[in-house]
N, C-alpha and C. Protein backbone atom coordinates (compact mmCIF):
# COMPACT_ATOMS: atom_id res chain seq x y z
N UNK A 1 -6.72 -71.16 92.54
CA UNK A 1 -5.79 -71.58 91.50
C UNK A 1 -4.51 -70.78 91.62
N UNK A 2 -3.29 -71.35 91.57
CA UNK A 2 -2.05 -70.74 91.51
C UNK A 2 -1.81 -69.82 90.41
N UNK A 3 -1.10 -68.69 90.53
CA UNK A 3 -0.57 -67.63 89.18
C UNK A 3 0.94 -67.96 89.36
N UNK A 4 1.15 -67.83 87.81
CA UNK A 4 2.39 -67.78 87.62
C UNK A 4 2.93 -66.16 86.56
N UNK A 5 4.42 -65.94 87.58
CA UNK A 5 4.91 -64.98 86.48
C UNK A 5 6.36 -65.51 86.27
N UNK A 6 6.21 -65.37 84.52
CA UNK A 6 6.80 -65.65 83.87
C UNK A 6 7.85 -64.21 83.62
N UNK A 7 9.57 -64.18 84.33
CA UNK A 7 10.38 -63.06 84.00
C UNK A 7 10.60 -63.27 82.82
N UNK A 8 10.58 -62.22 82.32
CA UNK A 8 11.25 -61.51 81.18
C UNK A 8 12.29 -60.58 81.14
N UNK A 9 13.54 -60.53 80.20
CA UNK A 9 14.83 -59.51 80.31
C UNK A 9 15.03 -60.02 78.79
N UNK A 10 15.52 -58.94 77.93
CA UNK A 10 16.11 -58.97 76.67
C UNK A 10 16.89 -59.97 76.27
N UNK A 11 16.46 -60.73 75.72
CA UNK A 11 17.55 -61.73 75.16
C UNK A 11 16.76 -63.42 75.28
N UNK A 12 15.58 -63.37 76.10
CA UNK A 12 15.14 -64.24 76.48
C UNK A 12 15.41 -65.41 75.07
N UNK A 13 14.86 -66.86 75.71
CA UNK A 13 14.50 -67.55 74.47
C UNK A 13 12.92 -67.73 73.78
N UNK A 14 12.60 -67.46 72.77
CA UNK A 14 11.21 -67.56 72.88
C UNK A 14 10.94 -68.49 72.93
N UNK A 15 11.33 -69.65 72.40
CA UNK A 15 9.88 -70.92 72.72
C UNK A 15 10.28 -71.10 74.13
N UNK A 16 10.83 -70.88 74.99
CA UNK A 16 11.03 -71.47 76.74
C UNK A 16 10.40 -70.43 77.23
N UNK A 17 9.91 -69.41 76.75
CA UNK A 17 9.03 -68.89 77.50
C UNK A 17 7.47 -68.71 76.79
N UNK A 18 7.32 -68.39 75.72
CA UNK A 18 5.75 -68.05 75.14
C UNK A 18 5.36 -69.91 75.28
N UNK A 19 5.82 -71.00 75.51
CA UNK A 19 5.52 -72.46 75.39
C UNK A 19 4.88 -72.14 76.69
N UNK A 20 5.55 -71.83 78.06
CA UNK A 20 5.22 -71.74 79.11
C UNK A 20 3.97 -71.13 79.47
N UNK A 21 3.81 -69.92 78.82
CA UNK A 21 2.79 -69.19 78.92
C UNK A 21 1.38 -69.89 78.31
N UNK A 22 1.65 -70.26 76.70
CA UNK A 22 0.79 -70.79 76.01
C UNK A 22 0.14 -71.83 76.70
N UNK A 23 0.89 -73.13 77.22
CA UNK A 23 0.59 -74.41 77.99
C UNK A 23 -0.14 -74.16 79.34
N UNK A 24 0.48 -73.03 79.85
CA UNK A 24 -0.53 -72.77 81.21
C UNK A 24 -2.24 -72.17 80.94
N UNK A 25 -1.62 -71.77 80.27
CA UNK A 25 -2.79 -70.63 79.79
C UNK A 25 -3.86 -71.97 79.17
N UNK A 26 -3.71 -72.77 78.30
CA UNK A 26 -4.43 -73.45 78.10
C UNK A 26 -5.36 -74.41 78.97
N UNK A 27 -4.66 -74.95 80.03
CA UNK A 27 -4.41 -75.48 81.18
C UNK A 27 -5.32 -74.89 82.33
N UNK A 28 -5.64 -73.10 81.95
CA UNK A 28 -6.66 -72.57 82.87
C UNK A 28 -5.65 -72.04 84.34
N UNK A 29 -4.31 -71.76 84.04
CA UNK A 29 -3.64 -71.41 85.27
C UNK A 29 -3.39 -69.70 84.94
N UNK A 30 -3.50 -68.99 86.03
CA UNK A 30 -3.06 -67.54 85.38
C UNK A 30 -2.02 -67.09 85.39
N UNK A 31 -1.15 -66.99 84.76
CA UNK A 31 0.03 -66.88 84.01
C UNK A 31 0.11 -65.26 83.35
N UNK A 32 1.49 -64.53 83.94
CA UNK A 32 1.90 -63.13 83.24
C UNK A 32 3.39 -62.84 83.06
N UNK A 33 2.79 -62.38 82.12
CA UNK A 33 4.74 -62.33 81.68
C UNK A 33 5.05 -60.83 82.19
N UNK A 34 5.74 -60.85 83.00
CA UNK A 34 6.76 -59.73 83.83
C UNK A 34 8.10 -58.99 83.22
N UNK A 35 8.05 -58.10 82.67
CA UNK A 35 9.47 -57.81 82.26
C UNK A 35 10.28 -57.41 83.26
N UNK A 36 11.34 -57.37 82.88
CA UNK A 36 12.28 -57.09 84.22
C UNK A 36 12.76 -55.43 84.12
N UNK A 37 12.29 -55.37 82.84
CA UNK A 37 13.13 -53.94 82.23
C UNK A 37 11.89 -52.86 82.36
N UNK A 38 12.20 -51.52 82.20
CA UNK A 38 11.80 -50.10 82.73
C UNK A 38 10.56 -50.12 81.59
N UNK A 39 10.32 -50.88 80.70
CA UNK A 39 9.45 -50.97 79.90
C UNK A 39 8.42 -52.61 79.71
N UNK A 40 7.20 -52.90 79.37
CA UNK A 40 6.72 -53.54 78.85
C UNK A 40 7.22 -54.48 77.76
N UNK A 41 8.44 -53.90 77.08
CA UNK A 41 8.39 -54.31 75.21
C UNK A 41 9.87 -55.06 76.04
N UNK A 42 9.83 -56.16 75.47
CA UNK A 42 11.26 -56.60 75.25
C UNK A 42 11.21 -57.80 73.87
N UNK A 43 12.26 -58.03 73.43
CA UNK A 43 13.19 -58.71 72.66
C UNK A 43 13.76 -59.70 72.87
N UNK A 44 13.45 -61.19 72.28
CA UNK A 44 14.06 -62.41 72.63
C UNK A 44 15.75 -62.44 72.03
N UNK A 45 15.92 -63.45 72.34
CA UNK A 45 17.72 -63.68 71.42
C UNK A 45 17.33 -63.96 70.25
N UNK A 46 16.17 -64.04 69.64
CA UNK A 46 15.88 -64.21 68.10
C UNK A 46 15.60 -63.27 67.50
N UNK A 47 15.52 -62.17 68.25
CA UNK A 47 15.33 -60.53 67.88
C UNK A 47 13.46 -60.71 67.38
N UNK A 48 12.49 -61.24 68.32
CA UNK A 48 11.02 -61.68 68.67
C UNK A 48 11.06 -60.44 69.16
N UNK A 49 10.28 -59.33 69.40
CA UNK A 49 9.52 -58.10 70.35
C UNK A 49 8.34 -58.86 70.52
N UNK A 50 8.17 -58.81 71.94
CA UNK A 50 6.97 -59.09 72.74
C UNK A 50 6.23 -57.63 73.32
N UNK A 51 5.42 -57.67 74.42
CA UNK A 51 4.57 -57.25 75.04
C UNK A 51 4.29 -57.12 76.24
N UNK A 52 4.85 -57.49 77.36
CA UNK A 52 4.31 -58.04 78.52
C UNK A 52 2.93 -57.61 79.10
N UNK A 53 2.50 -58.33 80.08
CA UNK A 53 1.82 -58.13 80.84
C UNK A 53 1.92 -56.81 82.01
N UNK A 54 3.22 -57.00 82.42
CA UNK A 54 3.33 -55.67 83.27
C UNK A 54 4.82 -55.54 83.63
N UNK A 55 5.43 -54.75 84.50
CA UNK A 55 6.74 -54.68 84.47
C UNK A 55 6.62 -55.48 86.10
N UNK A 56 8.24 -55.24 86.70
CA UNK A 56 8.53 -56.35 87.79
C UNK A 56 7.95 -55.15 88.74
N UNK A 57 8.11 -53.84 88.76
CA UNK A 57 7.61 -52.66 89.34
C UNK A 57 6.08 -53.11 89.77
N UNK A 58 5.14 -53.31 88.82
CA UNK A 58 3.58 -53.04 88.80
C UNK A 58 3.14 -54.65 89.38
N UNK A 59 3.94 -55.67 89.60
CA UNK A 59 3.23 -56.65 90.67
C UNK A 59 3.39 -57.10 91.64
N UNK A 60 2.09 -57.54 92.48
CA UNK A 60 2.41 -57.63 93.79
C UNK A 60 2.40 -59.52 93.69
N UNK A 61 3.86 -59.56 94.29
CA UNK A 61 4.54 -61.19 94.33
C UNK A 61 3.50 -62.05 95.34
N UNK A 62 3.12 -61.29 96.11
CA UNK A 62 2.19 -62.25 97.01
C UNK A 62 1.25 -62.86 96.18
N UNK A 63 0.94 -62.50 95.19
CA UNK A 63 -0.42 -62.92 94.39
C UNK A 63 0.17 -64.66 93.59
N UNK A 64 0.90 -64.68 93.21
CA UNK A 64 1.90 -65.92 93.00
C UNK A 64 2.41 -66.75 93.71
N UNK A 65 2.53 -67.83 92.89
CA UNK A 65 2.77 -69.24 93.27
C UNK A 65 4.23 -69.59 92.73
N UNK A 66 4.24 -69.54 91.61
CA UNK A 66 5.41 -69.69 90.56
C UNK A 66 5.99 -68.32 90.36
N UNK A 67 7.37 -68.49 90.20
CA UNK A 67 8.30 -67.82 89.04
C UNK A 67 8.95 -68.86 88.56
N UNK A 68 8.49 -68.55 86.81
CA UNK A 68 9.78 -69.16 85.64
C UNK A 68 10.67 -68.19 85.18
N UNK A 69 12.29 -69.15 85.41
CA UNK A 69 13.11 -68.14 84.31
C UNK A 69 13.33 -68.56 83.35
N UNK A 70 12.79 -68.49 82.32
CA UNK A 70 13.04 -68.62 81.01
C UNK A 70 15.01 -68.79 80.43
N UNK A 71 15.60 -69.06 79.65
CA UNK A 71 16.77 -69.24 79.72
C UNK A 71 17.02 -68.40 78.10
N UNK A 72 17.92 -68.74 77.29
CA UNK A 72 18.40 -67.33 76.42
C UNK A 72 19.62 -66.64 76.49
N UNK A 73 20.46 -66.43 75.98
CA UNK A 73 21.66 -65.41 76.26
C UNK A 73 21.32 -64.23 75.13
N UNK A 74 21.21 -63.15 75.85
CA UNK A 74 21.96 -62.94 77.16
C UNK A 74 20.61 -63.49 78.20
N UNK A 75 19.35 -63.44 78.01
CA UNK A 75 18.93 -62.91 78.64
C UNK A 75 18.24 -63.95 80.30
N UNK A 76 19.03 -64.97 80.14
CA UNK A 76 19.35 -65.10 81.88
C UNK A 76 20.49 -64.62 82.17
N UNK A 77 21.75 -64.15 81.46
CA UNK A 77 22.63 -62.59 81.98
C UNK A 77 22.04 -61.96 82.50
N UNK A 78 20.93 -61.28 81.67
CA UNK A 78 20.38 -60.30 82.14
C UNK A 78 19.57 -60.07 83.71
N UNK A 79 18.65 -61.62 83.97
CA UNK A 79 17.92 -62.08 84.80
C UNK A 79 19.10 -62.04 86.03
N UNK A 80 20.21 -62.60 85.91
CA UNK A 80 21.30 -62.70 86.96
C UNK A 80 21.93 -61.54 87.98
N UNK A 81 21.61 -60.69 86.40
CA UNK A 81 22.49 -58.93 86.71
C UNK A 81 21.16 -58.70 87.96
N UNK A 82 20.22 -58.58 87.82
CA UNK A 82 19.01 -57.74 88.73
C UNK A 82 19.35 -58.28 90.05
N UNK A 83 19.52 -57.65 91.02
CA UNK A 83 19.30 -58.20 92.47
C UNK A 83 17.64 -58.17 92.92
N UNK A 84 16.80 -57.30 92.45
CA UNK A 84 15.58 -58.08 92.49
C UNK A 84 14.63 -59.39 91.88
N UNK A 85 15.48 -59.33 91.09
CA UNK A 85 15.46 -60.62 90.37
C UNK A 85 15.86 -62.03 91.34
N UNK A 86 17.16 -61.82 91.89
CA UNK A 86 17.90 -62.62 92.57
C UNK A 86 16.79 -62.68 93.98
N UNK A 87 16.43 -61.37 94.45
CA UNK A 87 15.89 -61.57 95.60
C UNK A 87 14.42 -62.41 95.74
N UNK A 88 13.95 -62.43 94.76
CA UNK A 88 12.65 -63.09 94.11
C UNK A 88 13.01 -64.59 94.05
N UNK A 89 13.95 -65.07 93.51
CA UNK A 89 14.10 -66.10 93.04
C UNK A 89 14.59 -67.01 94.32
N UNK A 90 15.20 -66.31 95.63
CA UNK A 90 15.68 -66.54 97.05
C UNK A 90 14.20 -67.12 97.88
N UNK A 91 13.63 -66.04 97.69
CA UNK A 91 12.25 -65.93 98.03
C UNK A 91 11.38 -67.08 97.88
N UNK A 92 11.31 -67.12 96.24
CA UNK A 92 10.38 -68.32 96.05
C UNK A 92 10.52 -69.67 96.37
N UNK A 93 12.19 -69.46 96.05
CA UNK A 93 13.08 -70.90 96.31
C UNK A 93 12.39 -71.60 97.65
N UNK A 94 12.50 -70.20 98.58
CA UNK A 94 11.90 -70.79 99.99
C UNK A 94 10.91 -71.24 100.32
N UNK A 95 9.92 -70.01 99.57
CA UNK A 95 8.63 -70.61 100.46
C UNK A 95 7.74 -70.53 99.42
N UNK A 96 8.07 -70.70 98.14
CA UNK A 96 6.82 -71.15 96.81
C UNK A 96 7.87 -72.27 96.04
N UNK A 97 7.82 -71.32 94.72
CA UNK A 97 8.08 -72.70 93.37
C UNK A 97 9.03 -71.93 92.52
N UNK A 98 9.98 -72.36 92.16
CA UNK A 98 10.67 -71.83 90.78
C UNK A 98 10.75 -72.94 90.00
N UNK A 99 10.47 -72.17 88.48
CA UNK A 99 10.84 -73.18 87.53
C UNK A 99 12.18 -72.33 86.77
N UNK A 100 13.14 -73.20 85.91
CA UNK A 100 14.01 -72.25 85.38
C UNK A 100 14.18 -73.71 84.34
N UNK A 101 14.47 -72.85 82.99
CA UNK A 101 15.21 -73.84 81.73
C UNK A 101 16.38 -73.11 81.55
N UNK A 102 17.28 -74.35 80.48
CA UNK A 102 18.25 -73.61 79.56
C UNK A 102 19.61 -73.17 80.69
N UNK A 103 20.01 -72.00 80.26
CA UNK A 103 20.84 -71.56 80.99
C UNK A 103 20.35 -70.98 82.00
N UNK A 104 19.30 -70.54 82.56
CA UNK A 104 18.58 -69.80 83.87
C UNK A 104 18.75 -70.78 84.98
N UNK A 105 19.14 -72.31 85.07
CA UNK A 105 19.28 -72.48 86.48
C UNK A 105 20.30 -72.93 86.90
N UNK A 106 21.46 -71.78 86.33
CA UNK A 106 22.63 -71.59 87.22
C UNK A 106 22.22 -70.61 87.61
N UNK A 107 21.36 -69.62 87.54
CA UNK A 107 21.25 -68.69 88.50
C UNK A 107 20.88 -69.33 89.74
N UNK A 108 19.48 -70.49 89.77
CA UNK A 108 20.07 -71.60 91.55
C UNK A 108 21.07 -71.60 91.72
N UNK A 109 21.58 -72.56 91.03
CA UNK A 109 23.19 -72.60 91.68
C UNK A 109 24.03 -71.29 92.22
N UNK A 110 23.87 -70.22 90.87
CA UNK A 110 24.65 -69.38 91.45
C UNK A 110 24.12 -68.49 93.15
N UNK A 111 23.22 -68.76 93.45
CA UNK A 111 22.60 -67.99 94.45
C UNK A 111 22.14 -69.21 95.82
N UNK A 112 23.54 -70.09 95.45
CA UNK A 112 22.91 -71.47 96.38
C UNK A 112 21.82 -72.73 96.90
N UNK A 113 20.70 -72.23 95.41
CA UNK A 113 19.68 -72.54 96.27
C UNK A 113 19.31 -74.07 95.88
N UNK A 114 20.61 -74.82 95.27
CA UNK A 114 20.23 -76.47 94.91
C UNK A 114 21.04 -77.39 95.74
N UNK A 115 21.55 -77.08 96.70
CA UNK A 115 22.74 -77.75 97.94
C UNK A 115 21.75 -78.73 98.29
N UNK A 116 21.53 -80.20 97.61
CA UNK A 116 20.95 -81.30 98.17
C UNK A 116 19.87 -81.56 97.43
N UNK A 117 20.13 -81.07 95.97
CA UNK A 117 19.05 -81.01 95.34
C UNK A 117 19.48 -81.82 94.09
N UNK A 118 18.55 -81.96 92.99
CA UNK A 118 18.69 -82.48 91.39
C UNK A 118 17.89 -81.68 90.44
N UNK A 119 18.98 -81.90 89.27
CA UNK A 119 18.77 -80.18 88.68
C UNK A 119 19.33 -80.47 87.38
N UNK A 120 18.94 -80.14 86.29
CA UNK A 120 19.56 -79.88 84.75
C UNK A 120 19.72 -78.44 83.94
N UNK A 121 20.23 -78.90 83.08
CA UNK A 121 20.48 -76.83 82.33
C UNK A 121 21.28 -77.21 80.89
N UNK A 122 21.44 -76.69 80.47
CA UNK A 122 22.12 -76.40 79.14
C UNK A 122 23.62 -76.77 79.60
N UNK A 123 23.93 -77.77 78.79
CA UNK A 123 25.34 -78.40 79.05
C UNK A 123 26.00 -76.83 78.81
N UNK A 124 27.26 -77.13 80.44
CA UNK A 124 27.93 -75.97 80.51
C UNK A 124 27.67 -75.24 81.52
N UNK A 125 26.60 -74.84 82.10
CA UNK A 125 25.85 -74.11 82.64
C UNK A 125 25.95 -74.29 83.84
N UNK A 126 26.28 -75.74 84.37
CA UNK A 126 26.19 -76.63 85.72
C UNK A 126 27.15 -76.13 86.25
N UNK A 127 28.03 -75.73 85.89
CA UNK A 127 29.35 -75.35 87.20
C UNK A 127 29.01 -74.78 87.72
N UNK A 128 27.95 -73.96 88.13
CA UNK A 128 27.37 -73.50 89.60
C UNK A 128 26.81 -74.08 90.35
N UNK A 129 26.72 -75.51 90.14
CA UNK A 129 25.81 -76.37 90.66
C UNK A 129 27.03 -77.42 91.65
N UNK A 130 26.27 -77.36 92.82
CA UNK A 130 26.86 -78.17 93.57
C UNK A 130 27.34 -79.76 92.83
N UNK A 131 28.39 -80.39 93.35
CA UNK A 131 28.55 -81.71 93.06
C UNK A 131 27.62 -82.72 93.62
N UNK A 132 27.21 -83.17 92.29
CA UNK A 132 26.34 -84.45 92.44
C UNK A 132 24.95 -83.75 92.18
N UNK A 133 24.73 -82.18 91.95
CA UNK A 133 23.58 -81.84 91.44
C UNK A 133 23.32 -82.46 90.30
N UNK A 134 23.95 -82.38 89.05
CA UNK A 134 23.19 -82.47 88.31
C UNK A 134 22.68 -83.66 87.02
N UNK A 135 21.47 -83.90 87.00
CA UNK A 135 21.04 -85.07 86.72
C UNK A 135 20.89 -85.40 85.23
N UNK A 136 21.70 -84.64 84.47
CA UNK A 136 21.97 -84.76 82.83
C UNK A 136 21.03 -84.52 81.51
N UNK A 137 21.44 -84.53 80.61
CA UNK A 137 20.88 -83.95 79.60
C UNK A 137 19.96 -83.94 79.08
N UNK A 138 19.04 -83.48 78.36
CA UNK A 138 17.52 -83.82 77.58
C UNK A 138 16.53 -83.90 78.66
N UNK A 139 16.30 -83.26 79.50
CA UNK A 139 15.35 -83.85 80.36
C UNK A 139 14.78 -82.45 81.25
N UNK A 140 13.72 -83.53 82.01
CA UNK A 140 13.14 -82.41 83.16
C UNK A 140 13.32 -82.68 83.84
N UNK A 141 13.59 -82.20 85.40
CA UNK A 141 14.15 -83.01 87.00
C UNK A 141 12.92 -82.40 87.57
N UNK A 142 11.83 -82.76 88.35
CA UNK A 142 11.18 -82.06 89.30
C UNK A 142 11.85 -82.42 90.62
N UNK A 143 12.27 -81.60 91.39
CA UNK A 143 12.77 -81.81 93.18
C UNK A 143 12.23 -81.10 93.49
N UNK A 144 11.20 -81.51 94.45
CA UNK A 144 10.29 -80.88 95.57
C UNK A 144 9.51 -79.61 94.63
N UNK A 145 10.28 -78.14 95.21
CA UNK A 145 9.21 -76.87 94.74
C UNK A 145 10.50 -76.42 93.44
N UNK A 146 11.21 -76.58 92.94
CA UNK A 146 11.92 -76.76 92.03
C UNK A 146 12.00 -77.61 90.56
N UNK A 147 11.84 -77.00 89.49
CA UNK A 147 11.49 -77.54 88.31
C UNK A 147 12.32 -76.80 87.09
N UNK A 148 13.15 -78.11 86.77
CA UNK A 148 14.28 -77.37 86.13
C UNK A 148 14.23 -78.42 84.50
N UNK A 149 14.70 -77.53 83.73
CA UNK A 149 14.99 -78.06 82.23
C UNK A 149 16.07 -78.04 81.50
N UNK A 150 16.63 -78.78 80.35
CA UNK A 150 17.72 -78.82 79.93
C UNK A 150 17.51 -77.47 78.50
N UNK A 151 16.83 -77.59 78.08
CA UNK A 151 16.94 -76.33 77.27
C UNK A 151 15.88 -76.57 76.30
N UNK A 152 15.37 -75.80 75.43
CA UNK A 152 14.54 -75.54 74.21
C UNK A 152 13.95 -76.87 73.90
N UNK A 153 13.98 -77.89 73.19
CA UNK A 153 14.12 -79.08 73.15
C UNK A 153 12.91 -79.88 74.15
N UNK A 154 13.00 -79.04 75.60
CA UNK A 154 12.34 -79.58 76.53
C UNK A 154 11.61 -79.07 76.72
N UNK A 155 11.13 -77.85 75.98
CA UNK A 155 10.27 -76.74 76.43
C UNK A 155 8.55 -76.83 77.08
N UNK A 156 7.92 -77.68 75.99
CA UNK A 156 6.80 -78.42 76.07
C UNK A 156 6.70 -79.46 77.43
N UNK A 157 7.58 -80.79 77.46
CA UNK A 157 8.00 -81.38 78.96
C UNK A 157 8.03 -80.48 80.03
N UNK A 158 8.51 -79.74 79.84
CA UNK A 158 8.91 -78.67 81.14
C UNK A 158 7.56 -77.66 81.28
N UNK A 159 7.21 -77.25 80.72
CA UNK A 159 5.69 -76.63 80.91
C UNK A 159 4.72 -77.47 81.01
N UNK A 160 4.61 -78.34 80.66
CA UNK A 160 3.83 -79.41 81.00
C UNK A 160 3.88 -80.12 82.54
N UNK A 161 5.13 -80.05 82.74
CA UNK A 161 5.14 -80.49 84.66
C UNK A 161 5.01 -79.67 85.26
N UNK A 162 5.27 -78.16 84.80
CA UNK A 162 5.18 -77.26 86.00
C UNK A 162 2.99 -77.47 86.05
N UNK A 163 2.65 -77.07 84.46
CA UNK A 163 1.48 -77.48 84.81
C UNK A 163 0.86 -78.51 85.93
N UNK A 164 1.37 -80.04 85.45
CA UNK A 164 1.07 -80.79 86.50
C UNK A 164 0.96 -80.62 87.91
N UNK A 165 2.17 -79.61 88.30
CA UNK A 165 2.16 -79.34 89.98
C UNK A 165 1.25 -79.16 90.37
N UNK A 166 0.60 -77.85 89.18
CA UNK A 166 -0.40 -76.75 89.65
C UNK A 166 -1.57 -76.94 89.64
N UNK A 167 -1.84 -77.38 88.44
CA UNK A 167 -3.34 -78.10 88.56
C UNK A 167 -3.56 -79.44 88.17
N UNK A 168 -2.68 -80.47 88.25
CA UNK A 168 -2.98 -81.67 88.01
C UNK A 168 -2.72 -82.83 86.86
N UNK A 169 -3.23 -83.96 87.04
CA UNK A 169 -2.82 -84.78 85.50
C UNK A 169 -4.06 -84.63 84.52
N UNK A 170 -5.01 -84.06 85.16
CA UNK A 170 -6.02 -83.98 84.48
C UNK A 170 -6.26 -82.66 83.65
N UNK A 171 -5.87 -81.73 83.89
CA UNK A 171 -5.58 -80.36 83.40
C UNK A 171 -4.01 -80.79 82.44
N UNK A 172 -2.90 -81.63 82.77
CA UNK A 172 -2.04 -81.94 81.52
C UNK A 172 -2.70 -82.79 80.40
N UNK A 173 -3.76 -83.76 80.51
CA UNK A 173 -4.25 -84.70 79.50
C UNK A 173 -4.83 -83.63 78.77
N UNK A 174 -5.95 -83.09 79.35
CA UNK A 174 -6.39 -81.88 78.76
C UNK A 174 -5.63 -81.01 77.89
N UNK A 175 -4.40 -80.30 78.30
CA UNK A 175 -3.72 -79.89 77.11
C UNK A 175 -3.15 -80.81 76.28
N UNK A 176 -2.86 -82.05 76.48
CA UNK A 176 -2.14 -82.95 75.70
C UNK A 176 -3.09 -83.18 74.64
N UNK A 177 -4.15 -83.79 74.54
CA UNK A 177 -5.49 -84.02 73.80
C UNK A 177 -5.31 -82.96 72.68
N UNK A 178 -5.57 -81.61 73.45
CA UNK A 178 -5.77 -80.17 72.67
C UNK A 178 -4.98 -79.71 71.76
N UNK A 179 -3.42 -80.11 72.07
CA UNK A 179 -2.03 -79.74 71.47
C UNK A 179 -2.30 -81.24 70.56
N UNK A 180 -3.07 -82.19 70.47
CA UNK A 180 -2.48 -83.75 69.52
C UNK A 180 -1.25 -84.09 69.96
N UNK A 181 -0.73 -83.83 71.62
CA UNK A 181 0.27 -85.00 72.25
C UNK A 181 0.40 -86.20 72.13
């Protein structure tokens, strides 16, 4: 079964990321939330204190399938500022899966990695995105190992397909049933 880690940096949004977690987790995928920061504890943009699972220090990336970036201001700023962050997200782009909502996937764009691709984000957000990337509002785009969202709104849709990748339509009915989808 695939793991996913879910980054974390101050400012995050909470439902685009605890939705993510919650839906996988239900779903039977193993799923950890990673902070990016020198500590465990961080703080959404709703001023939420979480917990994580472990810091970006204490895991080993080989064990993963997925990284989500959660979206939030600041805190895909924050996600942007890290060059290990960036180097992760290069990484996976290549040879696993990223998912990103909200404002987090101009960090693709900003780091090149949607040149021939289709892609959504939080109106605004797209000017890092190549021309003719991006495929408009309210929605989820899956392209290939790439899984992108328009923001909050989509949160549920968007955890719900990354689910699908990972383990199937039968593991999404399953949470759908469970949640009264």
């Amino acid at each position: 079964m695939s793991a996913v880690a879910v980054l974390v940096a101050d400012g995050f949004e909470t439902i685009e990321c605890l939705t993510m977690v919650d839906v996988l987790r239900r779903g039977g995928v193993r799923v950890s939330l990673v902070s990016t920061m020198s500590t465990r504890d961080a703080v959404s943009s709703q001023q939420i204190e979480i917990t994580c699972d472990c810091t970006l220090e204490e895991v080993d990336f080989s064990d993963y399938d997925y990284i989500v970036l959660p979206g939030g201001l600041p805190g895909a700023t924050n996600l942007r500022r890290d060059e290990r962050v960036c180097n992760l997200v290069r990484e996976f782009a290549t040879k696993k899966h990223v998912a990103a909502i909200c404002a987090a996937p101009s960090i693709l764009g900003e780091l090149g990695l949607l040149v021939g691709r289709r892609a959504t984000c939080f109106p605004g957000f797209d000017k890092s995105f190549p021309a003719g990337t991006f495929a408009g509002e309210k929605t989820v785009i899956v392209d290939g190992n790439i899984i992108t969202a328009s923001g909050m709104g989509q949160a549920l849709p968007f955890a719900l397909a990354v689910l699908g990748d990972i383990a199937g339509e039968r593991a999404v009915e399953k949470v759908r049933e469970g949640i009264q989808l």
